[in-house]
PDB file of N, CA and C in Angstrom:
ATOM      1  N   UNK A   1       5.931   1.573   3.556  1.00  0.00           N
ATOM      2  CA  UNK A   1       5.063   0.438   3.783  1.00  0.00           C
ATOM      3  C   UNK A   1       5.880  -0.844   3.655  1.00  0.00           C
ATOM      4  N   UNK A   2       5.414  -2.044   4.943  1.00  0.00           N
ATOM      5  CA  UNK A   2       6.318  -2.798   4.393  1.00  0.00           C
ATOM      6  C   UNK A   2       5.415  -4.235   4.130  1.00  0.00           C
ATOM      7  N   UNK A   3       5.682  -5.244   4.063  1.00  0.00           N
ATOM      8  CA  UNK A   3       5.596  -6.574   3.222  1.00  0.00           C
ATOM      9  C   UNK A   3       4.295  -6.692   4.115  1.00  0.00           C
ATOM     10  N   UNK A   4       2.495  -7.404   3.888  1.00  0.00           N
ATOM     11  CA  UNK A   4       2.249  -7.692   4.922  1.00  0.00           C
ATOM     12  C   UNK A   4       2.739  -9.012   5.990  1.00  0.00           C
ATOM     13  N   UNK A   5       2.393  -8.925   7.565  1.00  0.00           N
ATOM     14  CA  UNK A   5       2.970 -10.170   7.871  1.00  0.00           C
ATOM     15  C   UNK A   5       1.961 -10.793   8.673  1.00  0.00           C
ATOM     16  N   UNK A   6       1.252 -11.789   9.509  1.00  0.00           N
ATOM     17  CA  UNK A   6       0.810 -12.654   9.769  1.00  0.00           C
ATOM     18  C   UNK A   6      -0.045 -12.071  11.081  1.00  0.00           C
ATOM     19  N   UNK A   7       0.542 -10.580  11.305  1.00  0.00           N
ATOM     20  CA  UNK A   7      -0.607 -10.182  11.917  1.00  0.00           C
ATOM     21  C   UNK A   7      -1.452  -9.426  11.320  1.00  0.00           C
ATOM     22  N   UNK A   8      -1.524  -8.754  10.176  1.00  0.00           N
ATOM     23  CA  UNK A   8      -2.564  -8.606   9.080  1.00  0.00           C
ATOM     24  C   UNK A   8      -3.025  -9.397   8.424  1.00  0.00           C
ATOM     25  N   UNK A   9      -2.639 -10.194   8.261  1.00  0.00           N
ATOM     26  CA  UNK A   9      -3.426 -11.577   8.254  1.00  0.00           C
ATOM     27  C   UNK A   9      -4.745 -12.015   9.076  1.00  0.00           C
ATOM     28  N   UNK A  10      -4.296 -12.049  10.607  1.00  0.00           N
ATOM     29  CA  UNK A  10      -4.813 -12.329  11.216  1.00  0.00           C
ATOM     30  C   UNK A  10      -6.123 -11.126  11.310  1.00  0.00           C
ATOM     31  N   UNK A  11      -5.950 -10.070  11.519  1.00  0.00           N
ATOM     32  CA  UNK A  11      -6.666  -9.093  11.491  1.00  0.00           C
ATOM     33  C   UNK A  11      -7.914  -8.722  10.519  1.00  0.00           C
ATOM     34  N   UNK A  12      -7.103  -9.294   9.115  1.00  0.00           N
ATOM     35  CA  UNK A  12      -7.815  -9.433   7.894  1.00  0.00           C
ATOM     36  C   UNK A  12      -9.519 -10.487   8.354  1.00  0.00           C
ATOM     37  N   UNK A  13      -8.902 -11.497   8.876  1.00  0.00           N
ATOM     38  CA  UNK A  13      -9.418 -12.924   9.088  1.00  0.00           C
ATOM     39  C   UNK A  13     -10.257 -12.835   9.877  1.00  0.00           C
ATOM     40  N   UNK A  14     -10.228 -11.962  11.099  1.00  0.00           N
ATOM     41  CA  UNK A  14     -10.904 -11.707  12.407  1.00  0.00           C
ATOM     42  C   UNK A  14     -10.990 -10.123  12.847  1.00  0.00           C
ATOM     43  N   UNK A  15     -11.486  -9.591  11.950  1.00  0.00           N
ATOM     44  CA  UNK A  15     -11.686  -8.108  12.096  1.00  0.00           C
ATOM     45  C   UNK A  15     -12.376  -7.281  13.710  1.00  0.00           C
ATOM     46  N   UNK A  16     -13.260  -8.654  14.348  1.00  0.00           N
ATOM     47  CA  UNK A  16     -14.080  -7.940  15.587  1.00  0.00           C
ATOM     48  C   UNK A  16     -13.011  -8.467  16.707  1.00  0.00           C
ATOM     49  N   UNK A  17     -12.072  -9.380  16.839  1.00  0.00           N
ATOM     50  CA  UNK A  17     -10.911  -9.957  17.829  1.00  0.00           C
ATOM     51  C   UNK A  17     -10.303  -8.854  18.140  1.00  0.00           C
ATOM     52  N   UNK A  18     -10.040  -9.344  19.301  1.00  0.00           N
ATOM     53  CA  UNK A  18      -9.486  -8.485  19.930  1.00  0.00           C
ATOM     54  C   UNK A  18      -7.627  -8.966  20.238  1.00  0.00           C
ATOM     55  N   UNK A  19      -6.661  -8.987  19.864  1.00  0.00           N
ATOM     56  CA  UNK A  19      -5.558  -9.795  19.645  1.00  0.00           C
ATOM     57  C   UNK A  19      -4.640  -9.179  20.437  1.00  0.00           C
ATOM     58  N   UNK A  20      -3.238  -9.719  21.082  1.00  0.00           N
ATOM     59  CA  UNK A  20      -1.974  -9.312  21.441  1.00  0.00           C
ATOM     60  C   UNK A  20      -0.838  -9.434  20.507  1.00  0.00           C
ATOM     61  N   UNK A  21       0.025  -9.105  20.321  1.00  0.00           N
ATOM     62  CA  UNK A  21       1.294  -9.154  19.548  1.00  0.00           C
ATOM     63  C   UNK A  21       2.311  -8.797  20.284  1.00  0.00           C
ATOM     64  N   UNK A  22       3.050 -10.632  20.806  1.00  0.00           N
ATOM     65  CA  UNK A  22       4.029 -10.134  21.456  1.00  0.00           C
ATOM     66  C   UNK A  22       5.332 -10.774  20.464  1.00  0.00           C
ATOM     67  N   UNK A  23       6.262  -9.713  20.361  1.00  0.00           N
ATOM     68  CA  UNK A  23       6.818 -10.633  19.042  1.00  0.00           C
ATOM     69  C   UNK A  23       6.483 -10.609  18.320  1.00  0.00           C
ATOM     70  N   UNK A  24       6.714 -11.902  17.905  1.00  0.00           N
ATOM     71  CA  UNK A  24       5.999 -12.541  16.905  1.00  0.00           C
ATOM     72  C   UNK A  24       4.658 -13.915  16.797  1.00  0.00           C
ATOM     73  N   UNK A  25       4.659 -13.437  18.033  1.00  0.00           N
ATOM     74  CA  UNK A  25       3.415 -14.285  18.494  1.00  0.00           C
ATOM     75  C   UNK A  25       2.284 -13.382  18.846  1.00  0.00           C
ATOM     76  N   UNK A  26       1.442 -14.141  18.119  1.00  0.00           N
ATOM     77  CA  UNK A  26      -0.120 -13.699  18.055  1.00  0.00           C
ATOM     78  C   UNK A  26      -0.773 -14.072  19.397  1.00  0.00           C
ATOM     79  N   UNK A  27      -1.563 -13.698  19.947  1.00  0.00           N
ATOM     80  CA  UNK A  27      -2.520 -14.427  21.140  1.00  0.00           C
ATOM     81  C   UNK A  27      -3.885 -13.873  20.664  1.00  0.00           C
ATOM     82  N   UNK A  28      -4.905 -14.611  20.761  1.00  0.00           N
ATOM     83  CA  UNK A  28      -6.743 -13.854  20.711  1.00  0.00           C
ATOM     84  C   UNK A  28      -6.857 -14.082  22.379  1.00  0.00           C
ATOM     85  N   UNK A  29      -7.378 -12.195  22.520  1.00  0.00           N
ATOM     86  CA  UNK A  29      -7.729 -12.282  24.174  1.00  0.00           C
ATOM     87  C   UNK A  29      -9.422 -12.595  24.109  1.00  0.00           C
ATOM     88  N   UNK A  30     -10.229 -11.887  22.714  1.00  0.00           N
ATOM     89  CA  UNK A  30     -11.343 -12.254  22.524  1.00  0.00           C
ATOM     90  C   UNK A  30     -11.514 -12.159  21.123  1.00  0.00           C
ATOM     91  N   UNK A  31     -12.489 -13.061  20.559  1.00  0.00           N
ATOM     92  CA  UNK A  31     -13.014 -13.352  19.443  1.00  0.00           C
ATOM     93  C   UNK A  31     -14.002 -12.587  19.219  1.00  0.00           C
ATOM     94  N   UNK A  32     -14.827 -12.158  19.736  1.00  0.00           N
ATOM     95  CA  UNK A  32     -15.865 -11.238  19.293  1.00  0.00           C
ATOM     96  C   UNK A  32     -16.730 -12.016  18.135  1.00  0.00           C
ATOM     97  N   UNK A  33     -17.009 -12.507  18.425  1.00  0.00           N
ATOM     98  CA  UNK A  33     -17.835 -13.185  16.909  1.00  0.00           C
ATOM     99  C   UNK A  33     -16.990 -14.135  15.930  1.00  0.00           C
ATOM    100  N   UNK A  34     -15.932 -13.674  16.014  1.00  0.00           N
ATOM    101  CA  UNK A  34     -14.960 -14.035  14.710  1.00  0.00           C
ATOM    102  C   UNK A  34     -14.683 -15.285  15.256  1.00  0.00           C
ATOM    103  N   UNK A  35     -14.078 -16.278  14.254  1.00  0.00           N
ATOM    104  CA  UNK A  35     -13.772 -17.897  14.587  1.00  0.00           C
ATOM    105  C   UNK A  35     -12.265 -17.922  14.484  1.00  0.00           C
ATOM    106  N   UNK A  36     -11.498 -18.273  15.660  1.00  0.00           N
ATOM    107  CA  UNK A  36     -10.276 -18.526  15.392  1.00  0.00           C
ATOM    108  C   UNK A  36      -9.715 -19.019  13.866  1.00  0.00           C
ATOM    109  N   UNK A  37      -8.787 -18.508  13.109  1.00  0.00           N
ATOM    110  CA  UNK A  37      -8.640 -18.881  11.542  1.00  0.00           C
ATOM    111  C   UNK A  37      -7.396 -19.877  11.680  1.00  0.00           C
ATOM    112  N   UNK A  38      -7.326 -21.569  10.774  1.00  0.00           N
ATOM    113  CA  UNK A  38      -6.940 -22.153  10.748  1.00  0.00           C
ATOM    114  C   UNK A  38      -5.426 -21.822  10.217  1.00  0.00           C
ATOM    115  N   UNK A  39      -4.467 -22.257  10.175  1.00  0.00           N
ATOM    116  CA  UNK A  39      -3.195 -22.217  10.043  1.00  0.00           C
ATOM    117  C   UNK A  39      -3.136 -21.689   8.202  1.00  0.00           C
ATOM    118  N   UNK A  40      -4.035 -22.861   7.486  1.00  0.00           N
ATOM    119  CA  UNK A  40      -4.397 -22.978   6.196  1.00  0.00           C
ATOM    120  C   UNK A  40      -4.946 -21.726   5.605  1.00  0.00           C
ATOM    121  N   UNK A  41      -5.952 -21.026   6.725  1.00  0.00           N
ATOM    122  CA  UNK A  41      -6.483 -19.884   6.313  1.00  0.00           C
ATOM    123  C   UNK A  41      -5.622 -18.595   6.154  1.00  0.00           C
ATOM    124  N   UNK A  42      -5.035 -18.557   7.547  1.00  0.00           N
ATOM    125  CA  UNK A  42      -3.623 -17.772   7.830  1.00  0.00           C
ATOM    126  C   UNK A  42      -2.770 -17.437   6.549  1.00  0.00           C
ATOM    127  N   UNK A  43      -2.328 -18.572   6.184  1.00  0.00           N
ATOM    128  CA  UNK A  43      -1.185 -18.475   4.984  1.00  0.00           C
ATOM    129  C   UNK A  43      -2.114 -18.351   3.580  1.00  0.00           C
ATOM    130  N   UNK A  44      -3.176 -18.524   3.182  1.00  0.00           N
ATOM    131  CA  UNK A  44      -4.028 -18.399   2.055  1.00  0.00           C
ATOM    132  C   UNK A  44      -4.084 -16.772   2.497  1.00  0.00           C
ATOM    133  N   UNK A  45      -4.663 -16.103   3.401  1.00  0.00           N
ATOM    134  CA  UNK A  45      -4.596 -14.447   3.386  1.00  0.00           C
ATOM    135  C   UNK A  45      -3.589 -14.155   3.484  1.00  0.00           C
ATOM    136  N   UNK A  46      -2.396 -14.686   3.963  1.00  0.00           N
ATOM    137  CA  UNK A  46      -1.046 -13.949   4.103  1.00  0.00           C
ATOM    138  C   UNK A  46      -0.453 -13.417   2.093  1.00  0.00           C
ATOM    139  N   UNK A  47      -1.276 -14.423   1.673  1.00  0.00           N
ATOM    140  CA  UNK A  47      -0.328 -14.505  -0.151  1.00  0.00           C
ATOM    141  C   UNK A  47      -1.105 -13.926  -0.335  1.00  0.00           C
ATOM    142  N   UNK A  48      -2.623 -13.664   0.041  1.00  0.00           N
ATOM    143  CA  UNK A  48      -2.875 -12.850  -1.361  1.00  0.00           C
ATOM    144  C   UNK A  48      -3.052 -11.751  -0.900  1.00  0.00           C
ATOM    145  N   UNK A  49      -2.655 -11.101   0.434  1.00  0.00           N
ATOM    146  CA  UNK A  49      -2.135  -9.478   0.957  1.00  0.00           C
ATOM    147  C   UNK A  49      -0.709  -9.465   0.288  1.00  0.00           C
ATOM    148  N   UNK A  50       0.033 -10.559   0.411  1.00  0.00           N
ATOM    149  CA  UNK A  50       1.200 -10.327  -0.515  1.00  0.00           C
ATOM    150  C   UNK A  50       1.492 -10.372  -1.464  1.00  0.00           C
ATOM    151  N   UNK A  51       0.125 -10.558  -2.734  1.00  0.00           N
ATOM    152  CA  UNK A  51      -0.096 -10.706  -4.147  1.00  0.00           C
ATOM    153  C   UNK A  51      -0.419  -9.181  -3.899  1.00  0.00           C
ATOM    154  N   UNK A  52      -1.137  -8.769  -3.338  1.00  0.00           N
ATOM    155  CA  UNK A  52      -2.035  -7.402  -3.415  1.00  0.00           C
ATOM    156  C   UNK A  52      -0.447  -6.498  -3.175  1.00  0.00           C
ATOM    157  N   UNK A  53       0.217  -6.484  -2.427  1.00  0.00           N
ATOM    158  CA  UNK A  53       1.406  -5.543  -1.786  1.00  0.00           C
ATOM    159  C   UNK A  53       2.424  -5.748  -2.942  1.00  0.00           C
ATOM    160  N   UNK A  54       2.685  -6.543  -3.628  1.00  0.00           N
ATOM    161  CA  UNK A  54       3.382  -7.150  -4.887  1.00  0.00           C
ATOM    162  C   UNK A  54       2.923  -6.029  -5.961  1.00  0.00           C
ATOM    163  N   UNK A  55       1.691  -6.144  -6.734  1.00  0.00           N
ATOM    164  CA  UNK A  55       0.675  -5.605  -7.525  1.00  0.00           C
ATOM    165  C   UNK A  55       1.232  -4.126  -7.556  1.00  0.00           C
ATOM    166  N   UNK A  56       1.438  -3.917  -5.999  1.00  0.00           N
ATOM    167  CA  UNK A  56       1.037  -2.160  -6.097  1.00  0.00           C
ATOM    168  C   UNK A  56       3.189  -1.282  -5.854  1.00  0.00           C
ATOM    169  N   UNK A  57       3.579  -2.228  -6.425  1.00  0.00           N
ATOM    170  CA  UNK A  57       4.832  -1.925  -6.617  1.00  0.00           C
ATOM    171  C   UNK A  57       5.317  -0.752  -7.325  1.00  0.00           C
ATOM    172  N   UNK A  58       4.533  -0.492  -8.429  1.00  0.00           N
ATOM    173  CA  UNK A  58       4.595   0.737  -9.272  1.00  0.00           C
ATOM    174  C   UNK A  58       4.112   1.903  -8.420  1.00  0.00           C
ATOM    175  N   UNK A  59       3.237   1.522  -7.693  1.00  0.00           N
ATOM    176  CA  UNK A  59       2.859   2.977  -6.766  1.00  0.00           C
ATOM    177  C   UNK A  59       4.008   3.333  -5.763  1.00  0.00           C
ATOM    178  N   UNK A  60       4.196   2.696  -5.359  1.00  0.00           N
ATOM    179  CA  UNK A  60       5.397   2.789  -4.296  1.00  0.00           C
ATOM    180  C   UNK A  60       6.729   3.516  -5.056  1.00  0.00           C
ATOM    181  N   UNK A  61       7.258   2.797  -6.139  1.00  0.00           N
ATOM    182  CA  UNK A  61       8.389   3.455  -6.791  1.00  0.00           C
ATOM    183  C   UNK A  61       7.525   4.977  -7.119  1.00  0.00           C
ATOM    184  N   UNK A  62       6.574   5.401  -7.974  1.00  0.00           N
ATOM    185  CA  UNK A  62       6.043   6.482  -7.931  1.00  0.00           C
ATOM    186  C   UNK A  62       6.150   7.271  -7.231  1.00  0.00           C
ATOM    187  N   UNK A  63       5.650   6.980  -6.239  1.00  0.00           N
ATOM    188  CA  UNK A  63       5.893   7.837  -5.001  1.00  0.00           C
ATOM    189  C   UNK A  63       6.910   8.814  -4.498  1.00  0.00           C
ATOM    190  N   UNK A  64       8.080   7.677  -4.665  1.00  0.00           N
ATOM    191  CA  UNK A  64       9.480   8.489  -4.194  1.00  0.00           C
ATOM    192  C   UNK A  64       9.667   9.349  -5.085  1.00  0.00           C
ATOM    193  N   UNK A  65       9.529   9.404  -6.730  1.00  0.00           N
ATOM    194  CA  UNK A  65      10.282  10.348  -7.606  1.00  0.00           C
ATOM    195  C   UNK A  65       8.639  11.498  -8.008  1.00  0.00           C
ATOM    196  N   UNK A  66       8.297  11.421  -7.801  1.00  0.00           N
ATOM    197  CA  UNK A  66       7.189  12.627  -7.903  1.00  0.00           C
ATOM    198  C   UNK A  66       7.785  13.739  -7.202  1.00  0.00           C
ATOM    199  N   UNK A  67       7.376  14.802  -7.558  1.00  0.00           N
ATOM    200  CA  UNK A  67       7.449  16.229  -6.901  1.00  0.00           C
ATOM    201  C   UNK A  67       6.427  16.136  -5.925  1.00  0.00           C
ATOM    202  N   UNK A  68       6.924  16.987  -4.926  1.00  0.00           N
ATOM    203  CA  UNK A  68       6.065  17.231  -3.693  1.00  0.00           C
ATOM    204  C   UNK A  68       4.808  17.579  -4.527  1.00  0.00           C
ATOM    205  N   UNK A  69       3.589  17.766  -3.713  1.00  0.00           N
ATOM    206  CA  UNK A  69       2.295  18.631  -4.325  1.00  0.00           C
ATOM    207  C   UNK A  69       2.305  19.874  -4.756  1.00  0.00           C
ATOM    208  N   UNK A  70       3.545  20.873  -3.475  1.00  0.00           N
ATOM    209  CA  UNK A  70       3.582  22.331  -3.425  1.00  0.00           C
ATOM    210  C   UNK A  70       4.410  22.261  -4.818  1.00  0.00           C
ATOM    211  N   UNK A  71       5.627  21.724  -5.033  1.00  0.00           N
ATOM    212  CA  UNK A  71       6.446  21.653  -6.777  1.00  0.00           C
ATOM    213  C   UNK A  71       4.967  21.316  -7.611  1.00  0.00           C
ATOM    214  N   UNK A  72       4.516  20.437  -7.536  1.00  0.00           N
ATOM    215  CA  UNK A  72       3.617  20.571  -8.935  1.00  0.00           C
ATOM    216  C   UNK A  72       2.544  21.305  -8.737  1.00  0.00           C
ATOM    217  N   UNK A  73       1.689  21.826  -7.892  1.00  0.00           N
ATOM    218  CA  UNK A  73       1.150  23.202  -8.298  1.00  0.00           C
ATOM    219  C   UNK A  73       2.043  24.368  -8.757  1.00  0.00           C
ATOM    220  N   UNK A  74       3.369  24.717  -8.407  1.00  0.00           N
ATOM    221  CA  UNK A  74       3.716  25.552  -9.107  1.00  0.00           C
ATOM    222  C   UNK A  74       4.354  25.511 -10.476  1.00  0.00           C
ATOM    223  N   UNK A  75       4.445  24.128 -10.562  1.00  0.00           N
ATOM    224  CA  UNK A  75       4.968  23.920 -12.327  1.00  0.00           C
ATOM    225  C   UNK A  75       3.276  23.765 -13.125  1.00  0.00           C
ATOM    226  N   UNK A  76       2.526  23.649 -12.322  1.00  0.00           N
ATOM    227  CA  UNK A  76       1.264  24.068 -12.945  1.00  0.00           C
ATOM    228  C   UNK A  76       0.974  25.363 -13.177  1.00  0.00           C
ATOM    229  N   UNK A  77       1.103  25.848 -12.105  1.00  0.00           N
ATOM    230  CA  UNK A  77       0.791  27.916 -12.280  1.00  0.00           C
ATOM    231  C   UNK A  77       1.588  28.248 -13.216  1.00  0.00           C
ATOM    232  N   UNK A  78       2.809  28.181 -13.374  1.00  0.00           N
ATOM    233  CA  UNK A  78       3.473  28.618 -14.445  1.00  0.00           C
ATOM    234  C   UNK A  78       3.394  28.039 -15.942  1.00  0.00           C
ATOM    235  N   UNK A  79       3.220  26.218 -15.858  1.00  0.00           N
ATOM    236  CA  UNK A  79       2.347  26.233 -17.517  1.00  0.00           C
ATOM    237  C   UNK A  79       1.413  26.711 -17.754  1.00  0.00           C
ATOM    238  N   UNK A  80       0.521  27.322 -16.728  1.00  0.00           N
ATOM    239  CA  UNK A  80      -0.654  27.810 -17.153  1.00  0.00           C
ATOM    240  C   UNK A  80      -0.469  29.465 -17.269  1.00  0.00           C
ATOM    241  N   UNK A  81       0.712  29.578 -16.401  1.00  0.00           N
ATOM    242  CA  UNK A  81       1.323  31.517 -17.507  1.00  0.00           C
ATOM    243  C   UNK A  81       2.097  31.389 -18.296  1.00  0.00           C
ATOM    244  N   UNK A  82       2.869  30.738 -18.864  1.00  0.00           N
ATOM    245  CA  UNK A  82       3.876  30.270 -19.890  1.00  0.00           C
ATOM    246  C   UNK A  82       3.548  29.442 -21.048  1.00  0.00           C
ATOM    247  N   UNK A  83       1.893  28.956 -20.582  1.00  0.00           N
ATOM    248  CA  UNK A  83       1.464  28.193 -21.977  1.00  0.00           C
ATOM    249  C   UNK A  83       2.568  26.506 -22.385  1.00  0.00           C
ATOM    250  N   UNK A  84       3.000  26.358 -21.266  1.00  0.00           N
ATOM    251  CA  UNK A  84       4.321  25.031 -21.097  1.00  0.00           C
ATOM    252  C   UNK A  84       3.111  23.850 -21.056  1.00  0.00           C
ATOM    253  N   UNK A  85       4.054  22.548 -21.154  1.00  0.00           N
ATOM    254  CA  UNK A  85       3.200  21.514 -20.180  1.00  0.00           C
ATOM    255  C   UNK A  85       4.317  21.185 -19.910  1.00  0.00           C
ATOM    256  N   UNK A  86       5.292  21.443 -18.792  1.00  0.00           N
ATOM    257  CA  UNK A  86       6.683  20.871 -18.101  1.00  0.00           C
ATOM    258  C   UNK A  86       5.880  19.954 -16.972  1.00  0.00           C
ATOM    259  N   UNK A  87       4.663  20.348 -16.140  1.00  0.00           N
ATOM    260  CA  UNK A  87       3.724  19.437 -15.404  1.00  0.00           C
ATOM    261  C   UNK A  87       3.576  18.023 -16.054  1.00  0.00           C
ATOM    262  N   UNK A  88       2.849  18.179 -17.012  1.00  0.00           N
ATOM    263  CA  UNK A  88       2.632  17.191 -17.911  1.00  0.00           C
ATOM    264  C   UNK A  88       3.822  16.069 -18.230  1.00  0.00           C
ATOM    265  N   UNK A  89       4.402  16.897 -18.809  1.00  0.00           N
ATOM    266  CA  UNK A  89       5.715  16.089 -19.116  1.00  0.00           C
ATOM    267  C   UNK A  89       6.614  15.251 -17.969  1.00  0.00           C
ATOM    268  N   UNK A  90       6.377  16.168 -16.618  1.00  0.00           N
ATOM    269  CA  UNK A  90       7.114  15.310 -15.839  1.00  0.00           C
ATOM    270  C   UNK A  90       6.340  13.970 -15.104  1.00  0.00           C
ATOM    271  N   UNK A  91       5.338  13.955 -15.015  1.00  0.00           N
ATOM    272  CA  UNK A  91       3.982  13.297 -14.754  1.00  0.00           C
ATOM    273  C   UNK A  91       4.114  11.821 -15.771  1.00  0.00           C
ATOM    274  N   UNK A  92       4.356  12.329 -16.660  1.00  0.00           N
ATOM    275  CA  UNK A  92       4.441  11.051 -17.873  1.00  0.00           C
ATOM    276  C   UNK A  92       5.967  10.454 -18.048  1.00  0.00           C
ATOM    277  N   UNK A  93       6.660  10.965 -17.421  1.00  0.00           N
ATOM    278  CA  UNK A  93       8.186  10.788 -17.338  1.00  0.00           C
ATOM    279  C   UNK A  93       8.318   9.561 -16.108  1.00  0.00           C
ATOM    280  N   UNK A  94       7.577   9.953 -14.803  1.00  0.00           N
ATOM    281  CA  UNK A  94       7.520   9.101 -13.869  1.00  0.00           C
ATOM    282  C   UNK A  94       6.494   7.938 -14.238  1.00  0.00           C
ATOM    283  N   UNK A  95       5.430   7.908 -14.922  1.00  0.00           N
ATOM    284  CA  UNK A  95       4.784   6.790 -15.180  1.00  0.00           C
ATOM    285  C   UNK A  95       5.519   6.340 -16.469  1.00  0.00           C
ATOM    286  N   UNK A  96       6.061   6.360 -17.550  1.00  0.00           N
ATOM    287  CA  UNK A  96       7.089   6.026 -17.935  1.00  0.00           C
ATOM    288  C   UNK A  96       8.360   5.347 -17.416  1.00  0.00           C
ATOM    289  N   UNK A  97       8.720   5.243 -16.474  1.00  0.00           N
ATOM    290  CA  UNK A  97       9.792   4.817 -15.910  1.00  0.00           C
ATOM    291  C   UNK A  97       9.260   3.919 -14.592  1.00  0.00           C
ATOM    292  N   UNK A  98       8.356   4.443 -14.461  1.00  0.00           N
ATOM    293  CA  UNK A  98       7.488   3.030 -13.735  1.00  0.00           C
ATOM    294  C   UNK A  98       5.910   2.906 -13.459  1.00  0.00           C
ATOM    295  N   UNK A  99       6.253   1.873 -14.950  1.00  0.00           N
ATOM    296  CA  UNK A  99       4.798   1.231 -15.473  1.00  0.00           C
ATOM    297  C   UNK A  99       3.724   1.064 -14.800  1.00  0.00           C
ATOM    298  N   UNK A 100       2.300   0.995 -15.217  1.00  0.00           N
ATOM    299  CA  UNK A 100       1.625  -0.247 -14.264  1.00  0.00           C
ATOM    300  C   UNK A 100       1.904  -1.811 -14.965  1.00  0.00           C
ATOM    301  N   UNK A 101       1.978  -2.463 -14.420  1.00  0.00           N
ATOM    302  CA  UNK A 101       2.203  -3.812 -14.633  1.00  0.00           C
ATOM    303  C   UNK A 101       0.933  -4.105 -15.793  1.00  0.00           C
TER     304      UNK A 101
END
């Protein structure tokens, strides 16, 4: 996932528009209801999709160091024949090493 940029913004702003993206230029082919959003508005949703994308930083690092699903059901099947919590432990190892804020 990457940073949002100014056409989620826009999208955010005018959900029924119908828009082009050429580049980096936006065009509205139709508004559908929605009101063209001021420059001011633009950059006020651009920060706080990028407060929100900021926020969720810990999920993202998470992500990469987790075991697939198929690895942790089977480090589950086996604490649960071995009487282990190696599941557990690794689970708290990755949220350990990256917090929630």
């Amino acid at each position: 996932m990457i940073k949002p940029r100014k056409w989620e913004a826009l999208k955010a702003l005018c959900p029924n528009a119908e828009m082009a993206l050429t580049g980096d230029v936006v065009t509205f082919d139709k508004l559908n209801g929605d009101s063209e959003p001021t420059n001011d508005q633009i950059n006020a949703k651009l920060t706080e999709l990028e407060t929100e994308y900021d926020a969720k930083k810990y999920q993202r690092d998470r992500s990469i160091v987790y075991d697939s699903i198929q690895e942790q059901l089977d480090q589950l099947y086996w604490d649960k024949k071995n009487g282990t919590n190696k599941w557990v432990e690794a689970i708290d190892k990755v949220k350990s090493d990256n917090p929630k804020p």
